[in-house]
C-alpha atoms as a PDB file:
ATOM      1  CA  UNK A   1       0.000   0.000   0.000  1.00  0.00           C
ATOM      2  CA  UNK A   2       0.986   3.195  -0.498  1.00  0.00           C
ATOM      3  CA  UNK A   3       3.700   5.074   2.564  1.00  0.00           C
ATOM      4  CA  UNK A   4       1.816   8.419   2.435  1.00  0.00           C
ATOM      5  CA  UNK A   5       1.139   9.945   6.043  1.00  0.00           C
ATOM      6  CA  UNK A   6      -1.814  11.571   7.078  1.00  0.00           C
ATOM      7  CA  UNK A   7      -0.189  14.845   8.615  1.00  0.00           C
ATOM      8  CA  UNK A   8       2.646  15.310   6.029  1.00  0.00           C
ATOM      9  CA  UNK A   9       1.592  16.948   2.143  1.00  0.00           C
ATOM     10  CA  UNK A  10       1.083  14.356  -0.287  1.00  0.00           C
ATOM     11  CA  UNK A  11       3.818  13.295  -1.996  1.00  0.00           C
ATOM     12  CA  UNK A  12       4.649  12.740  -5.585  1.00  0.00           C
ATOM     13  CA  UNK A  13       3.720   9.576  -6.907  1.00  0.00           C
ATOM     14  CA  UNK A  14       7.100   7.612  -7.606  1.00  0.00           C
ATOM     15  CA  UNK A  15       7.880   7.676 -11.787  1.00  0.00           C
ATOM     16  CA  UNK A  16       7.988   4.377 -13.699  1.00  0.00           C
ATOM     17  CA  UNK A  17      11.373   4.242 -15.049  1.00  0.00           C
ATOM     18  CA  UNK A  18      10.082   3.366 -18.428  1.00  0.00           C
ATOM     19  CA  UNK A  19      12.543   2.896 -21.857  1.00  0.00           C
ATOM     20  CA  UNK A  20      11.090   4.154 -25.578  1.00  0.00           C
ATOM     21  CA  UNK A  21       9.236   1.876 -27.411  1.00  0.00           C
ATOM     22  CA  UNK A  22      11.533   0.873 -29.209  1.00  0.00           C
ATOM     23  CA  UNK A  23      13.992  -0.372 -27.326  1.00  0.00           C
ATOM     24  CA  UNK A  24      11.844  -2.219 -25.326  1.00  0.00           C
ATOM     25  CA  UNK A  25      10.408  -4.112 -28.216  1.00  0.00           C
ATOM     26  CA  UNK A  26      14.604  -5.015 -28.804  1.00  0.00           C
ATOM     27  CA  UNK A  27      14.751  -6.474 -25.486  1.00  0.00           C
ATOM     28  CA  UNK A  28      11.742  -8.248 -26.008  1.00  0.00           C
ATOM     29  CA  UNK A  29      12.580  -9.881 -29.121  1.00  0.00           C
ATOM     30  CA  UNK A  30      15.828 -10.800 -27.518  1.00  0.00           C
ATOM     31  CA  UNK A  31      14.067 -12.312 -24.189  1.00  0.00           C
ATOM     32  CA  UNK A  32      12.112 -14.003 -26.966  1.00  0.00           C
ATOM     33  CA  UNK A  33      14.449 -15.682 -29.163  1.00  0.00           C
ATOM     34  CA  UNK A  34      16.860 -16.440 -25.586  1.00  0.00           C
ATOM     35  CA  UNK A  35      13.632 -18.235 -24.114  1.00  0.00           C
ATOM     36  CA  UNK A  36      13.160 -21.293 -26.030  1.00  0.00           C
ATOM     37  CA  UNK A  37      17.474 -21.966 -26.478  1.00  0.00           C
ATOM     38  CA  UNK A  38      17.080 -21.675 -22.273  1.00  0.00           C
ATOM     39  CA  UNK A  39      14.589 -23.933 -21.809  1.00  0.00           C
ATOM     40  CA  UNK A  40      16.389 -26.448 -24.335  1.00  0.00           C
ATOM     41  CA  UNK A  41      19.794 -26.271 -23.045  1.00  0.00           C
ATOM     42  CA  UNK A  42      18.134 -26.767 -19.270  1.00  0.00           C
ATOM     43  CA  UNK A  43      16.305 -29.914 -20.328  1.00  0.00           C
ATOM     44  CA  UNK A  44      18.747 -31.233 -23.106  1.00  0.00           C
ATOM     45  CA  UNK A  45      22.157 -30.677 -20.851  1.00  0.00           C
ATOM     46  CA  UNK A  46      21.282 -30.792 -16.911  1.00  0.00           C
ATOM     47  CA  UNK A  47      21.088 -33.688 -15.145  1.00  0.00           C
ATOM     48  CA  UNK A  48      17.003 -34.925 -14.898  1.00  0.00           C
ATOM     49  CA  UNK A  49      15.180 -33.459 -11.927  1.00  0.00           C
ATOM     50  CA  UNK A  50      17.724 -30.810 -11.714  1.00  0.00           C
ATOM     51  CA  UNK A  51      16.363 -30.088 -15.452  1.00  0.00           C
ATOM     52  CA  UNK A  52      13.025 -29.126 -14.315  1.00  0.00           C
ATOM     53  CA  UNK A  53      14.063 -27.048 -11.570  1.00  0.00           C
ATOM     54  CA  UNK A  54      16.544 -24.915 -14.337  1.00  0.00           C
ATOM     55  CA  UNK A  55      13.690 -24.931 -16.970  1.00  0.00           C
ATOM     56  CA  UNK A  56      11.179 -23.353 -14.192  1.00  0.00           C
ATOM     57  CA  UNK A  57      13.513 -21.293 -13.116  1.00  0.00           C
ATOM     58  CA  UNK A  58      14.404 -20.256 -16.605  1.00  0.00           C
ATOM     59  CA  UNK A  59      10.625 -19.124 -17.462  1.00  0.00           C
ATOM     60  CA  UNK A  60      10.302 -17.497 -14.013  1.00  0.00           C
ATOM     61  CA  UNK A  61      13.566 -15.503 -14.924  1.00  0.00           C
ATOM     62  CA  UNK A  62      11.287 -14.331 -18.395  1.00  0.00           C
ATOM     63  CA  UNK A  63       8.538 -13.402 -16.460  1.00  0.00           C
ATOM     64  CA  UNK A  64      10.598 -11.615 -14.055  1.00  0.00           C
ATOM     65  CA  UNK A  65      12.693  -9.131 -17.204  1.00  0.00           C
ATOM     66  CA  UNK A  66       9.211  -9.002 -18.748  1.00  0.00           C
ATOM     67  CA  UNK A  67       8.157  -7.016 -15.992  1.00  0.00           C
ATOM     68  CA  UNK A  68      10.845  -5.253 -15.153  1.00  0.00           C
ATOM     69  CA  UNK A  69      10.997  -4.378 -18.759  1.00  0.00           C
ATOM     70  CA  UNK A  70       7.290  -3.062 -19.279  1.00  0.00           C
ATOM     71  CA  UNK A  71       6.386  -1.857 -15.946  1.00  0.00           C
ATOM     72  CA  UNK A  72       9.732  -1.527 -14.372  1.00  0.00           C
ATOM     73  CA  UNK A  73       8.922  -4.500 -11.596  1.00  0.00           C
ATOM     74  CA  UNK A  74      10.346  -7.189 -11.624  1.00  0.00           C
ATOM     75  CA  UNK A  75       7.023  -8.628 -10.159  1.00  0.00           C
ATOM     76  CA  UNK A  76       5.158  -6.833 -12.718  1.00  0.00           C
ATOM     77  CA  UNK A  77       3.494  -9.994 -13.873  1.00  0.00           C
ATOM     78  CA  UNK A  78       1.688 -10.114 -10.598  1.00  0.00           C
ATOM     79  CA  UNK A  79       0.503  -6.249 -10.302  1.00  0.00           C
ATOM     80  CA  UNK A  80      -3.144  -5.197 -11.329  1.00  0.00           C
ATOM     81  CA  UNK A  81      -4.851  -2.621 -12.890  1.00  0.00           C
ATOM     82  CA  UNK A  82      -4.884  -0.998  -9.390  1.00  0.00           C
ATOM     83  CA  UNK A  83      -1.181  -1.146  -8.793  1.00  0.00           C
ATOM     84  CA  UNK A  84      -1.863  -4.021  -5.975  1.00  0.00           C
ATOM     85  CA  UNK A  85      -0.510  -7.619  -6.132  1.00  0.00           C
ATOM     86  CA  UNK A  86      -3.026  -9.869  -7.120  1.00  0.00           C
ATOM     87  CA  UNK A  87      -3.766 -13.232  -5.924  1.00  0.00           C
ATOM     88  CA  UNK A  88      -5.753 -14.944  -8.808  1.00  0.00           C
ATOM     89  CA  UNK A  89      -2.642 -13.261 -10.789  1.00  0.00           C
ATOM     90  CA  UNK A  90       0.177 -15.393  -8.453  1.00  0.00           C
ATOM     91  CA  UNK A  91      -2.058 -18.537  -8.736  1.00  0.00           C
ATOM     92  CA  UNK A  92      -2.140 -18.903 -12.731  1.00  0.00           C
ATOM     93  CA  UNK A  93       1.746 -17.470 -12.643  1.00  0.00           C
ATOM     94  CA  UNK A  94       2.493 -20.416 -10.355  1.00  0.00           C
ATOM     95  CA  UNK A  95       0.629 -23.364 -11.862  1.00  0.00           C
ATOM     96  CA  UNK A  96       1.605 -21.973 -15.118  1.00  0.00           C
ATOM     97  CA  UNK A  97       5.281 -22.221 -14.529  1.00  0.00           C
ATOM     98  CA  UNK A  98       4.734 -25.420 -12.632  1.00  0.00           C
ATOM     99  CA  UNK A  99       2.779 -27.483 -15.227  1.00  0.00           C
ATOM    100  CA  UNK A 100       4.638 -25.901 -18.687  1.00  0.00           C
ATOM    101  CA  UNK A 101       8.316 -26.423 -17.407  1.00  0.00           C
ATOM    102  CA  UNK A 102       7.412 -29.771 -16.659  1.00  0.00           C
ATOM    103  CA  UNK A 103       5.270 -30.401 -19.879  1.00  0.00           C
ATOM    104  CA  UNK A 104       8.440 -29.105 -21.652  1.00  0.00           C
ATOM    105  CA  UNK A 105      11.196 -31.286 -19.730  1.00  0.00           C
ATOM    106  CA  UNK A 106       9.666 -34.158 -20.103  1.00  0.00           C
ATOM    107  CA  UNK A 107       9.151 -33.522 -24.157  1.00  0.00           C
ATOM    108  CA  UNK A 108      13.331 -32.705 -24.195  1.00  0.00           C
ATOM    109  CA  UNK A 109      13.758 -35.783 -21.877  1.00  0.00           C
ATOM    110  CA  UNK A 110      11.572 -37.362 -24.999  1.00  0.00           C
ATOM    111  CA  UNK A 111      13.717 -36.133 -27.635  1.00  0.00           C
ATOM    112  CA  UNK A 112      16.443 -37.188 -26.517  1.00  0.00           C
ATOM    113  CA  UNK A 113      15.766 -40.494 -25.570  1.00  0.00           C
ATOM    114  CA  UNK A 114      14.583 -41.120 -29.026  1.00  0.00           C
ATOM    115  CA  UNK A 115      11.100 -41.977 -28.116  1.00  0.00           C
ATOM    116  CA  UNK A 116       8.496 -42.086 -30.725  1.00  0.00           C
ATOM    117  CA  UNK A 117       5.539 -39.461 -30.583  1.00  0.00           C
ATOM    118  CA  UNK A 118       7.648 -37.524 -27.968  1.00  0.00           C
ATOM    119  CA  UNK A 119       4.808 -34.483 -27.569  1.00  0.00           C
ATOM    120  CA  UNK A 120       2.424 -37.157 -26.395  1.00  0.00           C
ATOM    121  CA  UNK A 121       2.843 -36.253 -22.628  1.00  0.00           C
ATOM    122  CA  UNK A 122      -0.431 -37.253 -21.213  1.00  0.00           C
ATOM    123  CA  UNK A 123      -1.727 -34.617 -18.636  1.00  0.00           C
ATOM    124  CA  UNK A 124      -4.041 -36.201 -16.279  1.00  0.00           C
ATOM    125  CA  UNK A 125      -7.729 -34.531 -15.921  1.00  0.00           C
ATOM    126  CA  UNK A 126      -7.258 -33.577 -12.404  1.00  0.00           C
ATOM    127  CA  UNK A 127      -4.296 -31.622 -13.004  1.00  0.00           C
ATOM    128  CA  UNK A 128      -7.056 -29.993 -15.868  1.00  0.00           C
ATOM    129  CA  UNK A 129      -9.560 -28.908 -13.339  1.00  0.00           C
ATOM    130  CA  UNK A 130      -6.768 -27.328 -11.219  1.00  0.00           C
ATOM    131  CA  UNK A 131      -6.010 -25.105 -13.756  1.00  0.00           C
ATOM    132  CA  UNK A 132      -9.261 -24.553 -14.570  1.00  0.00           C
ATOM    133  CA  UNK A 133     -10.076 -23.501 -11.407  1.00  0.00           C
ATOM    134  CA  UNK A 134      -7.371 -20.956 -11.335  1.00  0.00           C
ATOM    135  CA  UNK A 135      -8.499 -19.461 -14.234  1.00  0.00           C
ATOM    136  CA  UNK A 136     -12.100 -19.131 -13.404  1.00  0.00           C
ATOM    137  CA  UNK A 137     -10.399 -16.839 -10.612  1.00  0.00           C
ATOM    138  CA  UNK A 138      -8.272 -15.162 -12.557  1.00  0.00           C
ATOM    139  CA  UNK A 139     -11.072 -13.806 -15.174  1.00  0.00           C
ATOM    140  CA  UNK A 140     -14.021 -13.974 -12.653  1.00  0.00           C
ATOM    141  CA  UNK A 141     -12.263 -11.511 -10.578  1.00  0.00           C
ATOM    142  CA  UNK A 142     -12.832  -8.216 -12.272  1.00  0.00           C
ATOM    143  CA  UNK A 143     -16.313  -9.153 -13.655  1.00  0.00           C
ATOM    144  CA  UNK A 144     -17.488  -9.472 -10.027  1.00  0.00           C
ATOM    145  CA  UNK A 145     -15.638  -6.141  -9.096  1.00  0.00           C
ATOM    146  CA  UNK A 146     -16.801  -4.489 -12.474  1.00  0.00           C
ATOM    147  CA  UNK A 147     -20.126  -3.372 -10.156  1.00  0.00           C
ATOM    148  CA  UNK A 148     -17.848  -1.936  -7.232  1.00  0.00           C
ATOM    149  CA  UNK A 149     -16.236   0.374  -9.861  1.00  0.00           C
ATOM    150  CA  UNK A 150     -19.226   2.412 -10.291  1.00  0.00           C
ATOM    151  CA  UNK A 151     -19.639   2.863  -6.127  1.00  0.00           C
ATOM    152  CA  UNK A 152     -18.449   4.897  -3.527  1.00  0.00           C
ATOM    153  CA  UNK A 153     -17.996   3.739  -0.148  1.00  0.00           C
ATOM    154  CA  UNK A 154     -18.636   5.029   2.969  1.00  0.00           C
ATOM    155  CA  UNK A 155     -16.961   8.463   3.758  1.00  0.00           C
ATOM    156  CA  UNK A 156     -16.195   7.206   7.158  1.00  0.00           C
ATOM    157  CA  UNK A 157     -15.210   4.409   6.042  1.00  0.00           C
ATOM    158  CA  UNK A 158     -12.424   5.896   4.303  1.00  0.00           C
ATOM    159  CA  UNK A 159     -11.392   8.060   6.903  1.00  0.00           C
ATOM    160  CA  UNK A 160     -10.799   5.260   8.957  1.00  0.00           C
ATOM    161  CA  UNK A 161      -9.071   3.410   6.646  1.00  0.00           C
ATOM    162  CA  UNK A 162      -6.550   6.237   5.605  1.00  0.00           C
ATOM    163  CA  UNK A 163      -5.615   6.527   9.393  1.00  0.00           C
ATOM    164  CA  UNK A 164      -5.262   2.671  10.246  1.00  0.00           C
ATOM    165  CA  UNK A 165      -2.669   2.930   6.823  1.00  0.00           C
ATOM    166  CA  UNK A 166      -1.023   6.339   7.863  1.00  0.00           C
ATOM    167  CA  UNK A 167      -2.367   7.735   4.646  1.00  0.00           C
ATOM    168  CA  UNK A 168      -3.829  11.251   3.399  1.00  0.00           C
ATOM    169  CA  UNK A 169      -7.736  10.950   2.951  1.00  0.00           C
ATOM    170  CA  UNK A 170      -8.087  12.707   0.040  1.00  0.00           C
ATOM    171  CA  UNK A 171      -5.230  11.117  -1.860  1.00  0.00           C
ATOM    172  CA  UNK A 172      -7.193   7.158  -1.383  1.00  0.00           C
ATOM    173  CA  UNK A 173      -9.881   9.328  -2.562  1.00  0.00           C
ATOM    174  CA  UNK A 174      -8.399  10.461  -5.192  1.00  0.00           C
ATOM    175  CA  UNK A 175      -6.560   7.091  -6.685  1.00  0.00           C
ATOM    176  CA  UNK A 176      -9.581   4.799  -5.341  1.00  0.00           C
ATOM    177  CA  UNK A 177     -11.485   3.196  -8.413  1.00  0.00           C
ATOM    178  CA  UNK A 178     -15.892   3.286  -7.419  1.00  0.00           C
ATOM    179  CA  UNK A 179     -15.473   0.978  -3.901  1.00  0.00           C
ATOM    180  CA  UNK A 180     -11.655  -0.645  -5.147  1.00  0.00           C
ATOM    181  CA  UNK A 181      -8.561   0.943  -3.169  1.00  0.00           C
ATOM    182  CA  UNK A 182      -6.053   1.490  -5.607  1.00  0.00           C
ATOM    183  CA  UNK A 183      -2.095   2.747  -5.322  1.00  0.00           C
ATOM    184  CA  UNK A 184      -0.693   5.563  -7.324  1.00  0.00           C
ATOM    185  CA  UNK A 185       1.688   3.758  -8.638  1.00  0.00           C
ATOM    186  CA  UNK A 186       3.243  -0.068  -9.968  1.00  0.00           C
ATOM    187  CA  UNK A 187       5.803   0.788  -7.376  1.00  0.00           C
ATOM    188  CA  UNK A 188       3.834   0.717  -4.894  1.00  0.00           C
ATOM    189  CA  UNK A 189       2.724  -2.448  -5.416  1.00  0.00           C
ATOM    190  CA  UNK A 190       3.531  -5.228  -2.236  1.00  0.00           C
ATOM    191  CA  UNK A 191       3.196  -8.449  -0.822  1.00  0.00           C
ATOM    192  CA  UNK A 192       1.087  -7.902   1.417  1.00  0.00           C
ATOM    193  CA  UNK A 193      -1.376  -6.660  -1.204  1.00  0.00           C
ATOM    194  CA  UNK A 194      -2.249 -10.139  -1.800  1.00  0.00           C
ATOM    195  CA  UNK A 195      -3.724 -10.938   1.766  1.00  0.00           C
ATOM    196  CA  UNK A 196      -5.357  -7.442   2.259  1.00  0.00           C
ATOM    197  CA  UNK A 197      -9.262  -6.904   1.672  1.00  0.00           C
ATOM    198  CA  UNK A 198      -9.890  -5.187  -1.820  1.00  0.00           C
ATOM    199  CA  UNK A 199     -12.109  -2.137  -0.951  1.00  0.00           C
ATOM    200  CA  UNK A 200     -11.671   0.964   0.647  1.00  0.00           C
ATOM    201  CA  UNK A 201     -13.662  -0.860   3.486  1.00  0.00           C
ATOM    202  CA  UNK A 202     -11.387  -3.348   4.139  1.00  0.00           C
ATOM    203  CA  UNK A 203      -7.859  -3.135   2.546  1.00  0.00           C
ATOM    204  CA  UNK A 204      -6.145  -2.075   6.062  1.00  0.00           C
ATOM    205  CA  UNK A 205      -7.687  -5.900   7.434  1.00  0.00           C
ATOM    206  CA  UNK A 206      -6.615  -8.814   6.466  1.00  0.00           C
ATOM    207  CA  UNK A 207      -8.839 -11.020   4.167  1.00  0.00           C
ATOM    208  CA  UNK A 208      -8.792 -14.903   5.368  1.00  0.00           C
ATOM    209  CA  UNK A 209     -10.366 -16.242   2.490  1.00  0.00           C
ATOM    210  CA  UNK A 210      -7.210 -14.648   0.405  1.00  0.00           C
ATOM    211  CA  UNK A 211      -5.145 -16.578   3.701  1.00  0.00           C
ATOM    212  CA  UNK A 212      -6.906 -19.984   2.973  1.00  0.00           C
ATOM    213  CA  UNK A 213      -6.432 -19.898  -0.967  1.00  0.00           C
ATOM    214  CA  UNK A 214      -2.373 -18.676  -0.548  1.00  0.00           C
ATOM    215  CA  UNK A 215      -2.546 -21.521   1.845  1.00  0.00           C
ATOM    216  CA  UNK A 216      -3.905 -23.958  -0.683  1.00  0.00           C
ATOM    217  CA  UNK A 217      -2.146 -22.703  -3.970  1.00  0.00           C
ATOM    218  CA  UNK A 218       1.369 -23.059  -1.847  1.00  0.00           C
ATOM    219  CA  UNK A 219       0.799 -25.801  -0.763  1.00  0.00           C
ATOM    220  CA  UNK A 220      -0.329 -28.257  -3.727  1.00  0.00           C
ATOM    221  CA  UNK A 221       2.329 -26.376  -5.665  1.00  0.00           C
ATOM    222  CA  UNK A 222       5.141 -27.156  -3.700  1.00  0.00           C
ATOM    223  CA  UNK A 223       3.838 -30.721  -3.628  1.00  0.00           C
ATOM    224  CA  UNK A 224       3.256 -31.012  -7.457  1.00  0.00           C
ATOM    225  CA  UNK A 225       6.942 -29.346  -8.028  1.00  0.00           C
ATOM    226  CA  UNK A 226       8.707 -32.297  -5.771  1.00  0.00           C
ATOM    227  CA  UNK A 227       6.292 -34.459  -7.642  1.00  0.00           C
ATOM    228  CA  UNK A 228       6.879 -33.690 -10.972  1.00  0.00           C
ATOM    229  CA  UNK A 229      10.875 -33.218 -10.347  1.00  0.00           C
ATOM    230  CA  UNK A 230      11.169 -37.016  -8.859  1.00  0.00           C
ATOM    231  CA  UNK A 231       8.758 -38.108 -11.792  1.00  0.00           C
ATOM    232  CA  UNK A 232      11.462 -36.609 -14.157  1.00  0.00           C
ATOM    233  CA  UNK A 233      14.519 -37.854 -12.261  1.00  0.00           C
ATOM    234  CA  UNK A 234      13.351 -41.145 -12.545  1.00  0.00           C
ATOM    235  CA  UNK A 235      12.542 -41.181 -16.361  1.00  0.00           C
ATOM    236  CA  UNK A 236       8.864 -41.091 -16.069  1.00  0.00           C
ATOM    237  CA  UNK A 237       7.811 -38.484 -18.669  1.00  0.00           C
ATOM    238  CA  UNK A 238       5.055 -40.490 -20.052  1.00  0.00           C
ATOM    239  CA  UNK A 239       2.623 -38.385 -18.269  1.00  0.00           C
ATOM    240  CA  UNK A 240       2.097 -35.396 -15.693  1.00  0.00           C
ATOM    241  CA  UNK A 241       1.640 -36.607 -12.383  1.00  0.00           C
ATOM    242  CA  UNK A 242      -1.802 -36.369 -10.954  1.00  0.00           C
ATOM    243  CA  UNK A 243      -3.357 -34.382  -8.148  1.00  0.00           C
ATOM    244  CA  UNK A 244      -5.942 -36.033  -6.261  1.00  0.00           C
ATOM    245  CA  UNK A 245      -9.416 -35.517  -6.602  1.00  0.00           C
ATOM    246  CA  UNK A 246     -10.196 -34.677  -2.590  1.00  0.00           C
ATOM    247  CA  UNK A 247      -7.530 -31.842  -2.960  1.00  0.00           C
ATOM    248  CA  UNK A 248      -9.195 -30.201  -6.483  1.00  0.00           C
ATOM    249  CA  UNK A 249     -12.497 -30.666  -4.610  1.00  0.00           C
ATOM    250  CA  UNK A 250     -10.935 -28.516  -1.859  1.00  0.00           C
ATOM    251  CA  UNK A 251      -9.216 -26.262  -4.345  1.00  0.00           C
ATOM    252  CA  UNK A 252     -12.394 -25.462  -5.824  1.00  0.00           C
ATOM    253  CA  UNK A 253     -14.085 -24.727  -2.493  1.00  0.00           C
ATOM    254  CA  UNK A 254     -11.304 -22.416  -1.608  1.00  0.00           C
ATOM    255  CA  UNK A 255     -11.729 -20.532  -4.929  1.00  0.00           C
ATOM    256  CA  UNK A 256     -15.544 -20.482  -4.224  1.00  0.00           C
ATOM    257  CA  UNK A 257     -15.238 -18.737  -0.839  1.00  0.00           C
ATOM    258  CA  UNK A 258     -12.935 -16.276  -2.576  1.00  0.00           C
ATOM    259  CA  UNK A 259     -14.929 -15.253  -5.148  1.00  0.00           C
ATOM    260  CA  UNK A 260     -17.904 -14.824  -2.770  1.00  0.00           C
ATOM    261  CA  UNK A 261     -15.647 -12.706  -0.822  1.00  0.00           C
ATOM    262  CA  UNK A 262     -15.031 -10.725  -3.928  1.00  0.00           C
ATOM    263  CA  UNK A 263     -18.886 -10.256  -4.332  1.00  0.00           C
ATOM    264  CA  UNK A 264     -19.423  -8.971  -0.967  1.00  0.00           C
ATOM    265  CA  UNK A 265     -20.035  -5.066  -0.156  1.00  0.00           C
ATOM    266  CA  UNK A 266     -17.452  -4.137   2.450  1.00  0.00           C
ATOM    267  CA  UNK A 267     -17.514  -0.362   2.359  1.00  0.00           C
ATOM    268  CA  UNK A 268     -21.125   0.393   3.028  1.00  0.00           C
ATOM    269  CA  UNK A 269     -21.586   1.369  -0.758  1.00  0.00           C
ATOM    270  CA  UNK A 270     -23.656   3.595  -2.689  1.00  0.00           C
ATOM    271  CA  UNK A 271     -24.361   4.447  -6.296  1.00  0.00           C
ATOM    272  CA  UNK A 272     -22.255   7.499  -7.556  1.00  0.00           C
END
């Protein structure tokens, strides 16, 4: 959130160092052409198991530059519209990382054994629904805050709120979007964004069903990773591994009470 006090003048928001156009399409094309000989040379060269964790690590390093590169974050991948760390944005980075370096080792691993058909890695329905699931998240979120954006909350409200953050009234006022608390800046963008309420309401409490859900990505993806890097390191790359179905069930039930959360008023609201 942002650092602004609520006795001091409001300062500046912090500039975006940003390059021209056209260099950052150069270092784009170059992040682009270094991807795919990265991912290669992790799969084709390091020893299996270790060869997942290089080729995850190699498309987390992408993700990283192309953030730093377009929005001067290296986290910029993960930062909203609204200049907050998002949650539903974390979750798809994370499974999306998890499942393609490991769809991708395995095809090397493939290759290089010689085995017929080597693009033919089965991925197991389970592992389907997951990402489903994260998804539905991902693109339900701003439909159910689309309504909030034509709000405002509670004057009081965001009085109090300002002074629990050490923040100037009027400047939440003036960056808030309807009911949505918004920073000034990419910059100010933080970690704790993503277990902090998203209205003006509530974004100095702590939201638990954004808790449970970190709780329940971090968990299955750390599992899945080991998983998936002993699956490799013992030449099993006929198939993804599998999550079970009692954990997407409670995946899904996690996501529901997060998007419920989402749909819930919590700064006393009114048309504009």
């Amino acid at each position: 959130m942002s650092d602004e006090t609520g006795s001091a003048p409001v300062t500046p928001a912090k500039s975006v160092p940003t390059a021209s156009p056209r260099t950052e399409n150069q270092v784009l094309v170059v992040f682009t052409i270094l991807l795919p000989l990265g991912i290669f040379a992790a799969a084709w060269f390091i020893e299996p198991g270790w060869s997942y964790m290089s080729t995850a690590g190699v498309l987390t390093l992408f993700l990283a530059m192309l953030g730093y590169t377009l929005t001067g974050s290296p986290f910029g991948v993960l930062i909203s519209e609204r200049n907050l760390m998002s949650l539903s944005r974390f979750q798809a980075v994370v499974w999306t990382v998890i499942v393609l370096a490991g769809y991708l080792t395995m095809v090397v691993a493939r290759v290089r054994a010689g085995t017929p058909d080597a693009t033919s890695v089965s991925i197991p329905q389970e592992l389907w629904w997951a990402m489903g699931i994260s998804s539905t998240s991902l693109l339900g979120t701003p439909l159910l805050q689309a309504a909030k954006r034509l709000k405002t909350p509670d004057a009081k409200l965001l009085q109090s709120t300002a002074s629990q953050l050490g923040e100037n009234p009027e400047s939440v006022e003036t960056r808030r979007q309807g009911t949505l608390y918004a920073n000034a800046s990419v910059l100010d963008a933080r970690m704790a964004d993503i277990f902090q309420g998203d209205e003006v309401g509530d974004t100095a409490h702590i939201d638990l069903a954004k808790v449970q859900m970190f709780y329940f990505t971090a968990i299955a993806a750390v599992s899945y990773f080991v998983d998936l890097s002993m699956a490799v390191r013992r030449g099993e790359t006929q198939a993804l591994p599998a999550l079970s179905q009692g954990f997407v069930a409670l995946l899904a039930i996690s996501h529901g009470g997060y998007l419920v959360s989402k749909s819930t008023d919590h700064s006393n609201a009114r048309p504009t």
